[in-house]
Protein backbone atom coordinates (compact mmCIF):
# COMPACT_ATOMS: atom_id res chain seq x y z
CA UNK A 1 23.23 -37.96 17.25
CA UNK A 2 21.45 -34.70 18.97
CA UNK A 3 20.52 -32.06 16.30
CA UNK A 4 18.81 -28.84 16.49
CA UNK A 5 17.23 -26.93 14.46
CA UNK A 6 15.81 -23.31 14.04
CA UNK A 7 13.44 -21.43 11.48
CA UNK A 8 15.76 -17.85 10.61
CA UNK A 9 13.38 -15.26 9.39
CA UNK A 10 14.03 -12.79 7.22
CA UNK A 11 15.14 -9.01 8.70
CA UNK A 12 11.75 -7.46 10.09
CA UNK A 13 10.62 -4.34 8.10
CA UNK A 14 9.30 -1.12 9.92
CA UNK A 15 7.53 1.29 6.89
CA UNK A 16 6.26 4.52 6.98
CA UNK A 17 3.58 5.76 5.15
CA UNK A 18 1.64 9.91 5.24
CA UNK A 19 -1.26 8.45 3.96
CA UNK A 20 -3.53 5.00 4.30
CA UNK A 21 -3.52 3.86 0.55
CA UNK A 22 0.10 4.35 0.64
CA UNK A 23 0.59 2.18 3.96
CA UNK A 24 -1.21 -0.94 2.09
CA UNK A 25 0.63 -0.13 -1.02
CA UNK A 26 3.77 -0.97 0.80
CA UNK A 27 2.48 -3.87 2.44
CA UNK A 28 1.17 -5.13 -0.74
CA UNK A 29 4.86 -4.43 -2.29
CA UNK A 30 6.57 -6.32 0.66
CA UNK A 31 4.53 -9.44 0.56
CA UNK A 32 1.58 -8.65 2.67
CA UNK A 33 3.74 -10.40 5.50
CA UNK A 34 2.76 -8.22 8.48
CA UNK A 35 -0.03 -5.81 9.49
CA UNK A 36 -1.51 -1.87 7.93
CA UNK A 37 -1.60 0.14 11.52
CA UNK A 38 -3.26 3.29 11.37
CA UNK A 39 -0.96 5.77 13.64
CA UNK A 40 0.48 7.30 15.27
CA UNK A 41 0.89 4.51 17.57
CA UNK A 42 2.11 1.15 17.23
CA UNK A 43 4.71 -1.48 18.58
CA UNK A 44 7.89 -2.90 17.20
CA UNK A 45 7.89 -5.39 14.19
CA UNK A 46 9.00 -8.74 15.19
CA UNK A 47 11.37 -11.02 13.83
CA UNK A 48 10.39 -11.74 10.08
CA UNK A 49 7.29 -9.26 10.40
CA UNK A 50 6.54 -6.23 8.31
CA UNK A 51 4.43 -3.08 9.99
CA UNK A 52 3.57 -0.57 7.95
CA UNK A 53 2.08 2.47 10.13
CA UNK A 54 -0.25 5.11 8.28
CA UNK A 55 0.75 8.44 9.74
CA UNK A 56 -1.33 10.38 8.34
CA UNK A 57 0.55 13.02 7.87
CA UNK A 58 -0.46 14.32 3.82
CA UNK A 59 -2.37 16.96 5.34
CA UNK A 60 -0.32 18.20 8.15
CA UNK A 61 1.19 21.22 8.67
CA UNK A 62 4.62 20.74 7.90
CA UNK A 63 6.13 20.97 11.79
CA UNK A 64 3.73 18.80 12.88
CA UNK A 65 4.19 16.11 9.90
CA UNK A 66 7.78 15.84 10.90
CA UNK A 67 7.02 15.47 14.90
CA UNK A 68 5.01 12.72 14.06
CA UNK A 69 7.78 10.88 11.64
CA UNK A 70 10.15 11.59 14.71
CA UNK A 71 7.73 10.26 17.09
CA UNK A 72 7.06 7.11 15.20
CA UNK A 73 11.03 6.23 14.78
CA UNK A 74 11.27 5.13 17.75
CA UNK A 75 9.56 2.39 17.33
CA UNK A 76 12.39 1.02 14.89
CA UNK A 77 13.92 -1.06 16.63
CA UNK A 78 16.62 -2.73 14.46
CA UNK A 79 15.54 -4.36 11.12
CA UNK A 80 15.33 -2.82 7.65
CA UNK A 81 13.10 0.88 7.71
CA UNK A 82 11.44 2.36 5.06
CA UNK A 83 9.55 5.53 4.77
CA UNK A 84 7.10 5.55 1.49
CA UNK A 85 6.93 9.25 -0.53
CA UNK A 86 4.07 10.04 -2.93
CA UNK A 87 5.65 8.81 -6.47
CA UNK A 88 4.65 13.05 -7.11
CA UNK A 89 6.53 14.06 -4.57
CA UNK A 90 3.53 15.62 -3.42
CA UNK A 91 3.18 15.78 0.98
CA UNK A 92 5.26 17.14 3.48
CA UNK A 93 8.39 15.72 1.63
CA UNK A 94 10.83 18.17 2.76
CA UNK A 95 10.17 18.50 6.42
CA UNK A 96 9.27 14.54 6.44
CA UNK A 97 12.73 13.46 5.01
CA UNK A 98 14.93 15.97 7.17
CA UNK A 99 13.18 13.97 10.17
CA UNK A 100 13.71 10.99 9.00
CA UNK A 101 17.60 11.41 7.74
CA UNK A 102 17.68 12.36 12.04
CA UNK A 103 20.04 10.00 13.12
CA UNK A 104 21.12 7.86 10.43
CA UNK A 105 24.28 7.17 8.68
CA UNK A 106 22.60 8.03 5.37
CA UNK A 107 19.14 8.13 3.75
CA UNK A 108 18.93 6.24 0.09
CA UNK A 109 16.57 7.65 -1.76
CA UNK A 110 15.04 6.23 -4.85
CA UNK A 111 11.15 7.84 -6.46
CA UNK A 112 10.67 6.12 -8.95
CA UNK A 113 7.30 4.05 -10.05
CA UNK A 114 7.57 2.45 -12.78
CA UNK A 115 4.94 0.27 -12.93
CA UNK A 116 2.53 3.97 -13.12
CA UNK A 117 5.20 5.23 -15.79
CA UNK A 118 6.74 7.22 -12.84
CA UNK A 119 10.89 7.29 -13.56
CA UNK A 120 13.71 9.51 -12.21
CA UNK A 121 16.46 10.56 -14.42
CA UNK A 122 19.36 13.19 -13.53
CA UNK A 123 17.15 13.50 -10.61
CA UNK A 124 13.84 14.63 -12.19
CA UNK A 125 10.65 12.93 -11.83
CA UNK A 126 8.86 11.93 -15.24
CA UNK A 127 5.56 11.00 -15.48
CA UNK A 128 5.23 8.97 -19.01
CA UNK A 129 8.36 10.72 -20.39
CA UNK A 130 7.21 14.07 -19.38
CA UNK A 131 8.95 16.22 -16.77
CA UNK A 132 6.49 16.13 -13.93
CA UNK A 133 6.63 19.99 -12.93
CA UNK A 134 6.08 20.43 -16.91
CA UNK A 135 2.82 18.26 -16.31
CA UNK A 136 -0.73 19.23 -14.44
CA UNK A 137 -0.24 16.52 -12.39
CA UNK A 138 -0.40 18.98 -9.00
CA UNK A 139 -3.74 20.34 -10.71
CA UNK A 140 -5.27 19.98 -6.78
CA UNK A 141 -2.25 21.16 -5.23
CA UNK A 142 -1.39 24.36 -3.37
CA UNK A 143 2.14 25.37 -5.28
CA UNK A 144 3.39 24.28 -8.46
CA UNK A 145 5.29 21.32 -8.74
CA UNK A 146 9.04 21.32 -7.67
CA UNK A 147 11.65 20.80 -10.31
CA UNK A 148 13.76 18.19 -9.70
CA UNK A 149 13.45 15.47 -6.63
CA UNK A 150 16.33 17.59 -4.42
CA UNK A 151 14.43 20.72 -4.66
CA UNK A 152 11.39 19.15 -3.22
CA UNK A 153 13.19 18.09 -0.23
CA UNK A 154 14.35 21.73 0.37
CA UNK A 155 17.30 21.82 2.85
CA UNK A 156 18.14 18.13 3.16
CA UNK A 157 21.51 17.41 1.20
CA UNK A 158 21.56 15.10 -1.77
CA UNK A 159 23.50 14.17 -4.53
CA UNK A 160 22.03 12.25 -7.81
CA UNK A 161 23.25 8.96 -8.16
CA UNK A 162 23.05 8.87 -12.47
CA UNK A 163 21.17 5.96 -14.12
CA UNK A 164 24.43 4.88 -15.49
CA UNK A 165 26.35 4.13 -12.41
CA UNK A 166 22.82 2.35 -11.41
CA UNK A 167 22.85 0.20 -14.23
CA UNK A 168 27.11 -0.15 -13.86
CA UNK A 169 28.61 -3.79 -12.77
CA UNK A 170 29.18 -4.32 -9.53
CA UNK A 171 30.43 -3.39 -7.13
CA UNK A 172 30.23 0.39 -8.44
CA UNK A 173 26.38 1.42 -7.39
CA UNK A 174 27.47 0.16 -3.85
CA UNK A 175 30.74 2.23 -3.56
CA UNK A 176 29.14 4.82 -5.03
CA UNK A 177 26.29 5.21 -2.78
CA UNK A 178 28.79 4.79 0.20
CA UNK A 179 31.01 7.64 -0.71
CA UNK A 180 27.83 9.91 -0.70
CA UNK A 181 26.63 8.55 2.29
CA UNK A 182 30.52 9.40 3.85
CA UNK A 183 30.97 13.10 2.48
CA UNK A 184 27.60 13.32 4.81
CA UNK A 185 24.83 13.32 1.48
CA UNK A 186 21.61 11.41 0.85
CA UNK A 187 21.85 9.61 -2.95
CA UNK A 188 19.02 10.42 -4.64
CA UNK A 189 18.96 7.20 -7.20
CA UNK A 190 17.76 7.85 -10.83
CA UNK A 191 15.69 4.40 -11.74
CA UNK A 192 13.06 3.44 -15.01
CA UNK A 193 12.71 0.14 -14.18
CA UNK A 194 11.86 -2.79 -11.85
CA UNK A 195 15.36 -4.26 -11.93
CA UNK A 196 16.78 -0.65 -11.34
CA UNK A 197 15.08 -0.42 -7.99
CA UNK A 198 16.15 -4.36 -7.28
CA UNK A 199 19.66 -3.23 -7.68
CA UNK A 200 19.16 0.15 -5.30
CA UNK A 201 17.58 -1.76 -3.06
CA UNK A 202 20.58 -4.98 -3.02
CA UNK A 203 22.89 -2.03 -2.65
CA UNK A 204 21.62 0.02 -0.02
CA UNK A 205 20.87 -3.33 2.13
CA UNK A 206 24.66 -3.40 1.67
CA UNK A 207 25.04 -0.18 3.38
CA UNK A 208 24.60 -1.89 6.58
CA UNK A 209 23.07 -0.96 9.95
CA UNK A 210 22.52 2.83 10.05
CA UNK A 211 20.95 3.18 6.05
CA UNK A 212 18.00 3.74 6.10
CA UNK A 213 15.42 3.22 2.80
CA UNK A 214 12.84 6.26 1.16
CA UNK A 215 10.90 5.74 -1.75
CA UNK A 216 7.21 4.64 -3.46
CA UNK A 217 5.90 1.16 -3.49
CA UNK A 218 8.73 0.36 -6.39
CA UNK A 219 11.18 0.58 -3.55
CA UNK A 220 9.13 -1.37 -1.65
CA UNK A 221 8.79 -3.95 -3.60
CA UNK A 222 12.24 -4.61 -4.36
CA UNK A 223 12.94 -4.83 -0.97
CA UNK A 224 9.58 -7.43 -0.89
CA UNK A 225 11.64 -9.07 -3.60
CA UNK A 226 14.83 -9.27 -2.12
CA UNK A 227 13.09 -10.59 1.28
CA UNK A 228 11.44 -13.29 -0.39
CA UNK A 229 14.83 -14.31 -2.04
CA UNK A 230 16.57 -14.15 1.50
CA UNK A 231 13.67 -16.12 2.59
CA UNK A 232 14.02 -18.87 0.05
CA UNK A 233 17.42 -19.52 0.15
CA UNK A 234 16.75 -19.60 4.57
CA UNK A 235 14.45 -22.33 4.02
CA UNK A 236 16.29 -24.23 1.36
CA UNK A 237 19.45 -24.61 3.48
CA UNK A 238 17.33 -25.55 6.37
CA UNK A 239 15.80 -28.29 4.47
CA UNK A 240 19.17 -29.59 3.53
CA UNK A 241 20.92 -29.15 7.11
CA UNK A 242 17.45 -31.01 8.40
CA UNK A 243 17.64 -33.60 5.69
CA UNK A 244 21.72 -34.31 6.21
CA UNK A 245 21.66 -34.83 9.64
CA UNK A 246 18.17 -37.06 9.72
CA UNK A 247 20.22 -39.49 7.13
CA UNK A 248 22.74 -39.33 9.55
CA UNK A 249 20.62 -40.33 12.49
CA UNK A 250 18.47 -43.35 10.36
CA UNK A 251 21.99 -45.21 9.74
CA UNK A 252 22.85 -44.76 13.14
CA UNK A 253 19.21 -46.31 13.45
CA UNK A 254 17.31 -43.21 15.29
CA UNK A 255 14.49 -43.71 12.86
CA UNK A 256 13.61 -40.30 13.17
CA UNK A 257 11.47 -39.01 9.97
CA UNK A 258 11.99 -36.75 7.67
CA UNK A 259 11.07 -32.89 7.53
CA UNK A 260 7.03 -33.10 6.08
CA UNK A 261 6.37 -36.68 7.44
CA UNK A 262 5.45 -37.65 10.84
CA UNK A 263 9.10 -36.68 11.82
CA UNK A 264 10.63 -33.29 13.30
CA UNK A 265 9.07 -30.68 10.95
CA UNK A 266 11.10 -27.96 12.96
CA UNK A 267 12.51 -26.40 10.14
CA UNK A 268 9.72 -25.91 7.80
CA UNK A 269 8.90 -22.79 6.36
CA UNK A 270 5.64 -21.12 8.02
CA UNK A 271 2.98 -21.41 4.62
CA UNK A 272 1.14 -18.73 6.16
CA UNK A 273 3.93 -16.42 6.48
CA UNK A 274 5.43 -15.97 2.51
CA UNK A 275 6.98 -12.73 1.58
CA UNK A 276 6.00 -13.43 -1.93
CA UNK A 277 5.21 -9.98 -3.65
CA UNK A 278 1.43 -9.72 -3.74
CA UNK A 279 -0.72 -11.83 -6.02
CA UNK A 280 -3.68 -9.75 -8.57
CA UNK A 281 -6.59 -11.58 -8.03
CA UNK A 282 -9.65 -10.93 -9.89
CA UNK A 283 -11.90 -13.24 -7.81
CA UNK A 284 -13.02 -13.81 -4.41
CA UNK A 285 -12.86 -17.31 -4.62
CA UNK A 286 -8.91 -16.79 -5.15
CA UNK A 287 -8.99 -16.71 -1.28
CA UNK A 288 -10.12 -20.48 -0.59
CA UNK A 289 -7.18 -21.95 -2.13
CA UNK A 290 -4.11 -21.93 0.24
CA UNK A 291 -1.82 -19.94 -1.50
CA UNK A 292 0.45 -18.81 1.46
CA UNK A 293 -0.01 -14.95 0.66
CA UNK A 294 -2.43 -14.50 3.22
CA UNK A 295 -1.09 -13.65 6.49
CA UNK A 296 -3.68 -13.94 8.86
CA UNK A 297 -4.35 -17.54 9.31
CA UNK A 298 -6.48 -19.96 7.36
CA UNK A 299 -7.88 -18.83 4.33
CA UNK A 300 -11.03 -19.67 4.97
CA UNK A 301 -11.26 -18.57 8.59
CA UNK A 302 -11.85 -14.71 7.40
CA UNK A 303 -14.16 -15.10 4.56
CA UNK A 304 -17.91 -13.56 4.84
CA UNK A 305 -20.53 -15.52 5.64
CA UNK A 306 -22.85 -16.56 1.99
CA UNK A 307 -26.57 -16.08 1.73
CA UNK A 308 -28.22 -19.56 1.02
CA UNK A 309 -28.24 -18.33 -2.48
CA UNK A 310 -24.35 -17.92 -2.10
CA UNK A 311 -24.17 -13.87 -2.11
CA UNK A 312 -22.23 -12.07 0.20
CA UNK A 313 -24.13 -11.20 3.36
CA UNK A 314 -23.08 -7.57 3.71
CA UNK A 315 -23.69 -4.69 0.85
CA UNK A 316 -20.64 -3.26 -0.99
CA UNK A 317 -19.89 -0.07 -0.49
CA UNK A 318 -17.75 1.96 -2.77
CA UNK A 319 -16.89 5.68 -1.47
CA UNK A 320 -14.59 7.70 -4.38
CA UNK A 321 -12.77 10.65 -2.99
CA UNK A 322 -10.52 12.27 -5.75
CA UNK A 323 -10.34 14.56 -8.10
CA UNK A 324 -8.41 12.01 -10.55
CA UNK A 325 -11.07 12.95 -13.93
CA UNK A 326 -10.64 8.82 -14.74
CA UNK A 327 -13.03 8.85 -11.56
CA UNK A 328 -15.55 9.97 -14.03
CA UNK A 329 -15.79 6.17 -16.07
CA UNK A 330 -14.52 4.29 -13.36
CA UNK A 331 -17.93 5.02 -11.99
CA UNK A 332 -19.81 4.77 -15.24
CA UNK A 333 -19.08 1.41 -15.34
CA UNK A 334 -20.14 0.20 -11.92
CA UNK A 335 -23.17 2.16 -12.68
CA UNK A 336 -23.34 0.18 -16.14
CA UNK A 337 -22.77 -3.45 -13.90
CA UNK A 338 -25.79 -2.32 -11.63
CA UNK A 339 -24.18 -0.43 -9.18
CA UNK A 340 -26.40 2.73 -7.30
CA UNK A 341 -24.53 5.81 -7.62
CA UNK A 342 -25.48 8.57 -5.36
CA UNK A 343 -24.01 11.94 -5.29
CA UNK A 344 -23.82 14.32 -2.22
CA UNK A 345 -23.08 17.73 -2.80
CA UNK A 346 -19.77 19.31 -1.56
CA UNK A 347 -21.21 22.19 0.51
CA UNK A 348 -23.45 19.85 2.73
CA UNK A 349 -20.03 17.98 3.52
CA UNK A 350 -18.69 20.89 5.06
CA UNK A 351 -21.65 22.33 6.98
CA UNK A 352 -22.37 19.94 9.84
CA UNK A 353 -25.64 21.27 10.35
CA UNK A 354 -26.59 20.49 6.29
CA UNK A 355 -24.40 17.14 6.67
CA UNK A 356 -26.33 14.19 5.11
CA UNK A 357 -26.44 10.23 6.41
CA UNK A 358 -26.39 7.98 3.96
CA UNK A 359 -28.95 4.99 4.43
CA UNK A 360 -28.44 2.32 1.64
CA UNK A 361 -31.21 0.32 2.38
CA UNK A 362 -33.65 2.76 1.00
CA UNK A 363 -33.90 4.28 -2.13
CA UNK A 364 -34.26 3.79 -6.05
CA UNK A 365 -32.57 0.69 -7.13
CA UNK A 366 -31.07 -0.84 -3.61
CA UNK A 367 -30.95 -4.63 -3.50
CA UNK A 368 -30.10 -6.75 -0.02
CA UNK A 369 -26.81 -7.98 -1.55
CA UNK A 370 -26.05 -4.83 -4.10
CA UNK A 371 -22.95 -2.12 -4.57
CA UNK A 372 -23.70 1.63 -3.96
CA UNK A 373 -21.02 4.05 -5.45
CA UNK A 374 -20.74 7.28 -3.59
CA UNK A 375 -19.04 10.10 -4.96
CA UNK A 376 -19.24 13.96 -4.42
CA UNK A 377 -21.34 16.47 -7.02
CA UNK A 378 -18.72 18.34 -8.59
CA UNK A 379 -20.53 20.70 -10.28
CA UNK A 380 -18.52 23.19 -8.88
CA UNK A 381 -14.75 22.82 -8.35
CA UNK A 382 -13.74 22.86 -4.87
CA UNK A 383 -10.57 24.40 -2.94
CA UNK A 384 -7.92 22.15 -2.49
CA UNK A 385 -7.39 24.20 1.06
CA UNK A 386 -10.90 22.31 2.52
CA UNK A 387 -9.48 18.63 1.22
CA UNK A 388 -9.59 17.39 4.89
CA UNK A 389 -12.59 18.38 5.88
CA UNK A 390 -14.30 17.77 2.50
CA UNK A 391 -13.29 13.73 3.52
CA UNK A 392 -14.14 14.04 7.02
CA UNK A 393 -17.87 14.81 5.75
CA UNK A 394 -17.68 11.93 3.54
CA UNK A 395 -16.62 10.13 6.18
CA UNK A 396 -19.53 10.63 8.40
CA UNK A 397 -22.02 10.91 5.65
CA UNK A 398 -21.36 7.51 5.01
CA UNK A 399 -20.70 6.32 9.00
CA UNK A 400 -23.87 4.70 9.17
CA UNK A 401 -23.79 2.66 5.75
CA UNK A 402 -19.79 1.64 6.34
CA UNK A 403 -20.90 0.46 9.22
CA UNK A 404 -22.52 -2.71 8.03
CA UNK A 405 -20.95 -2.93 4.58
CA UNK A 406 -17.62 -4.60 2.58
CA UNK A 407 -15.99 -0.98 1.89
CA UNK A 408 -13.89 0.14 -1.25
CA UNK A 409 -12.01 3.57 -0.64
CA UNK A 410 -10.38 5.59 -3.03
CA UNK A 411 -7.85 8.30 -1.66
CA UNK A 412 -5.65 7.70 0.89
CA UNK A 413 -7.29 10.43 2.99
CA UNK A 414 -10.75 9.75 1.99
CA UNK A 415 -10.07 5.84 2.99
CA UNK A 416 -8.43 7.26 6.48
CA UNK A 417 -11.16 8.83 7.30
CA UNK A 418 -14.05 6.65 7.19
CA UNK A 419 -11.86 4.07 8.99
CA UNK A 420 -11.35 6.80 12.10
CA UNK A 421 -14.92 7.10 11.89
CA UNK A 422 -15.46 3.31 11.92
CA UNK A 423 -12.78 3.22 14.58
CA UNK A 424 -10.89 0.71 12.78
CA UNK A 425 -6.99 1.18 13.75
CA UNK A 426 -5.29 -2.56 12.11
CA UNK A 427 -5.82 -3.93 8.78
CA UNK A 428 -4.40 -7.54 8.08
CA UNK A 429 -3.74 -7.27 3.89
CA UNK A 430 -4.82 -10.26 2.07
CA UNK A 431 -3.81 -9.40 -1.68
CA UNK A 432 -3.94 -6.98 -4.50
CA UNK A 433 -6.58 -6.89 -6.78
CA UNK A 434 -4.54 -4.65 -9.06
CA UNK A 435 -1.44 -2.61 -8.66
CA UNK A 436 -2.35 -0.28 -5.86
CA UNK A 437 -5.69 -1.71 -5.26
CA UNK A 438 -4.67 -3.63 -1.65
CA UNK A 439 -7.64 -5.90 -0.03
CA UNK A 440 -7.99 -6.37 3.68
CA UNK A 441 -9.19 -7.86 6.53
CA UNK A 442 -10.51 -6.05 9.39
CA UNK A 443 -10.70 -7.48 13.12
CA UNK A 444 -14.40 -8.36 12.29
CA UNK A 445 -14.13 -10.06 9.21
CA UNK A 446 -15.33 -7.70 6.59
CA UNK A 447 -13.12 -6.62 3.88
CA UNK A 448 -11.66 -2.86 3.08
CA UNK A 449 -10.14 -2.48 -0.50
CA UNK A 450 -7.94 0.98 -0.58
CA UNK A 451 -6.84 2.10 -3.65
CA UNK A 452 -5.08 5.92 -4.36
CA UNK A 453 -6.88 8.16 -6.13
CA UNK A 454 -4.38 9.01 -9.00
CA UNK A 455 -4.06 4.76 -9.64
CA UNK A 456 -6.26 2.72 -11.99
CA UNK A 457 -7.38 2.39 -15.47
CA UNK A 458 -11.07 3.11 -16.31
CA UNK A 459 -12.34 -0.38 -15.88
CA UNK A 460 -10.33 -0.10 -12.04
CA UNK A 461 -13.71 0.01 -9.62
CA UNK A 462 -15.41 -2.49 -11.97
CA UNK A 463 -12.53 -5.07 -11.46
CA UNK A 464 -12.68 -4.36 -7.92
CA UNK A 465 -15.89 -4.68 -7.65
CA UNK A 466 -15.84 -8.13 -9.18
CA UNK A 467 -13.01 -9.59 -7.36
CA UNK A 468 -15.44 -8.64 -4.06
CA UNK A 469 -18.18 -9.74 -5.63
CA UNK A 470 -17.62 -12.18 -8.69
CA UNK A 471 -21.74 -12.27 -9.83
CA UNK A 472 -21.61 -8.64 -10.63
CA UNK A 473 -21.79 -8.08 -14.46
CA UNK A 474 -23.52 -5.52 -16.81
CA UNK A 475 -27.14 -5.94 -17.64
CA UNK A 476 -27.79 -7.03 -20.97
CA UNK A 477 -28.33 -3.86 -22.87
CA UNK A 478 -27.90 -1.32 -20.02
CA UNK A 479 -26.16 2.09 -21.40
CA UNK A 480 -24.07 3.28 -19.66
CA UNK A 481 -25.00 6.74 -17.40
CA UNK A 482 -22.11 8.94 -16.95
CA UNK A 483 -22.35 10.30 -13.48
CA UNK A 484 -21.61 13.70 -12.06
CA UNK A 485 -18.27 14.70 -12.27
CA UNK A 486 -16.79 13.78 -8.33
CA UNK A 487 -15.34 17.23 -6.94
CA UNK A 488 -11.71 18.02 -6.88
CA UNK A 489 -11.13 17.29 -2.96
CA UNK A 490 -6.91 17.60 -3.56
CA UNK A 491 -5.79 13.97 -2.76
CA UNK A 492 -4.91 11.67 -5.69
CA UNK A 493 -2.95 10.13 -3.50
């Protein structure tokens, strides 16, 4: 008896991100099954593949932001597409979104974060209960904080979809969002929890060809979620067609094996491909064991090189750009585990003739195999209005030091760019050392943990730190130095 058999991926997943923390946010969400690209260009996804393409829009002016969302859509060619907003609605959201809602049926929209105690409800973003635009959480922003999720996206037209009729049996959230969609509005979807965004997200898929997704890494990862179930079920039947018709050939003696033995393994899944939802690992030893998370071949083929005593060969380098205050004793307690903390003062960053390099391998307290924190004095505040090129001066203060160095990088436009500078344009994820808190694999082999500013608790750079480099641990009796304040630089992204 002939048979044949094929391997059906799941639909291939085109995101959108404005900045680079954001980007491997989403990839984290959707499985880490696909590749970080940092735009504007890139190619089409392919079957079963997930690219996530940094824009890098935050900081645009508004015309151009949405030029360069209209630019990169066509590159969507078929599959599910998903553009990623700042759970504070903070960005280019209005002139972004009426770009993106360009040529689609409909535009499902859905903020909410839970897992950072970001909901929406009657169409208002809370952060911890708390009306955001009531909150200072746009402290380092220009404006105040818009009211409600359709005033921040200005002109586009939206109607709220209510947390009730999100939490109603089916089939109502799916006829619901389709009569919006047909009387020519974008649903904006009130959500407080995970399985509120897994519904949104079943719904929408629904939709069919023509809806297109918006929303933070919870979106995202309900759509990782639902892929991974699509993907499980693919492979289950596969086995089972495989296995029927191989107990068909051996009694009409073919002998042929079965799927995992020496016999046609055609319809196995790929282990190296899962669209399971990223893993928090807290070690770097998590990476030897074949876990099927990491998409970028053997586990073992990326991993940096030990020292005979079996440290890392390359220094850690941590760069914080945000004006988070939690910045503050996230440092304090890398300082506290032995980290070098140097400071560079804001107006130096600005003035290329006053702009500092930063050589690790000299000064106070610098060991072979160490972690140097850098952060910015912020003994005065700084304007939100020089954000940009505040991080560019990071960025090239730090050029020489990245270049030879496992890299940490806090704010999506801080972590942007010292990667231009490094001229670094793919990252391959790997995992997620804690929500947010994506590690990578660059071309070369070293590895770049990004991490938005506004995301962490206060031990957040310590556990990274550790998962990097697993001997690092506070010396016995060490206080703990509070560092300088880092400056305000307007991107908790």
């Amino acid at each position: 008896m002939s048979r044949t058999t094929r391997t059906v991926l799941p639909p291939r997943v085109f995101a959108l991100a404005d900045d680079l923390s954001g980007a491997a946010e989403v990839a984290a969400a959707l499985g880490l099954r696909g590749r970080i690209v940092l735009g504007p260009a890139t190619a089409p996804p392919r079957d079963g593949e997930s690219v996530v393409l940094d824009l890098d829009t935050r900081q645009l002016a508004p015309e151009d932001a949405a030029s360069a969302v209209r630019a990169a859509l066509e590159y969507a060619d078929g599959g599910v597409v998903l553009k990623k907003i700042d759970s504070l609605l903070r960005g280019n959201l209005a002139a972004e979104t009426a770009a993106y809602a360009t040529g689609a049926r409909g535009v499902v929209i859905a903020p909410a974060l839970p897992v950072a105690g970001r909901t929406v409800r009657e169409g208002v973003v809370n952060l911890h209960g708390t009306a955001l635009h009531t909150t200072d959480a746009w402290r380092a922003e220009r404006g105040a904080a818009p009211v409600s999720v359709g005033a921040a996206l200005g002109g586009v037209p939206t109607r709220v979809v209510p947390l009730a009729t999100v939490r109603a049996p089916e089939p109502a959230l799916h006829d619901r969002l389709r009569a919006v969609v047909a009387e020519g509005y974008h649903p904006v979807c009130d959500a407080e929890t995970d399985a509120d965004l897994d519904a949104i997200a079943e719904a929408a898929l629904r939709l069919g060809p023509g809806i297109r997704l918006m929303g933070t890494g919870g979106l995202a990862a309900a759509l990782g979620r639902r892929l991974a179930q699509v993907t499980q079920v693919t492979q289950v039947t596969q086995v089972t067609q495989v296995t029927q018709v191989a107990h068909a050939d051996l009694g009409a003696g073919a002998g042929v094996g079965l799927p995992g033995r020496d016999g046609d393994r055609a319809a196995e899944a790929d282990p190296d491909r899962s669209t399971e939802p990223a893993r928090d690992c807290s070690t770097e030893a998590d990476l030897d064991r074949p876990t099927g998370t990491d998409t970028v071949g053997p586990a073992r083929a990326d991993a940096v090189s030990p020292a005979p005593d079996g440290t890392p060969t390359r220094p850690l380098l941590v760069v914080v750009g945000t004006a988070e205050p939690t910045a503050v004793a996230q440092i304090a307690q890398l300082v506290a585990a032995g980290a070098r903390h140097v400071t560079l003062p804001a107006h130096t960053l600005t003035d290329r003739s006053a702009r500092p390099t930063l050589n690790i391998r000299t000064g106070v307290g610098y060991t072979p195999h160490g972690v140097t924190v850098v952060s910015i004095d912020g003994s005065h505040a700084v304007d939100p209005g020089v954000a940009r090129g505040l991080a560019v001066g990071l960025a090239h203060a730090v050029a020489e030091a990245a270049h030879e160095s496992d890299l940490v990088l806090t704010g999506g436009e801080t972590a942007r760019r010292v990667l231009d500078v490094l001229a670094i344009r793919e990252l391959l994820p790997l995992d997620q050392i804690h929500h947010g808190a994506v590690r990578s694999r660059t071309a070369d082999g070293r590895r770049v943990v990004t991490r938005p500013g506004s995301y962490g608790d206060t031990d957040s750079l310590l556990r990274i730190a550790r998962a990097l480099r697993p001997g690092l641990a506070p010396p016995s009796g060490q206080p703990v130095a509070p560092p300088v304040q880092p400056a305000p630089l307007g991107e908790p992204t």
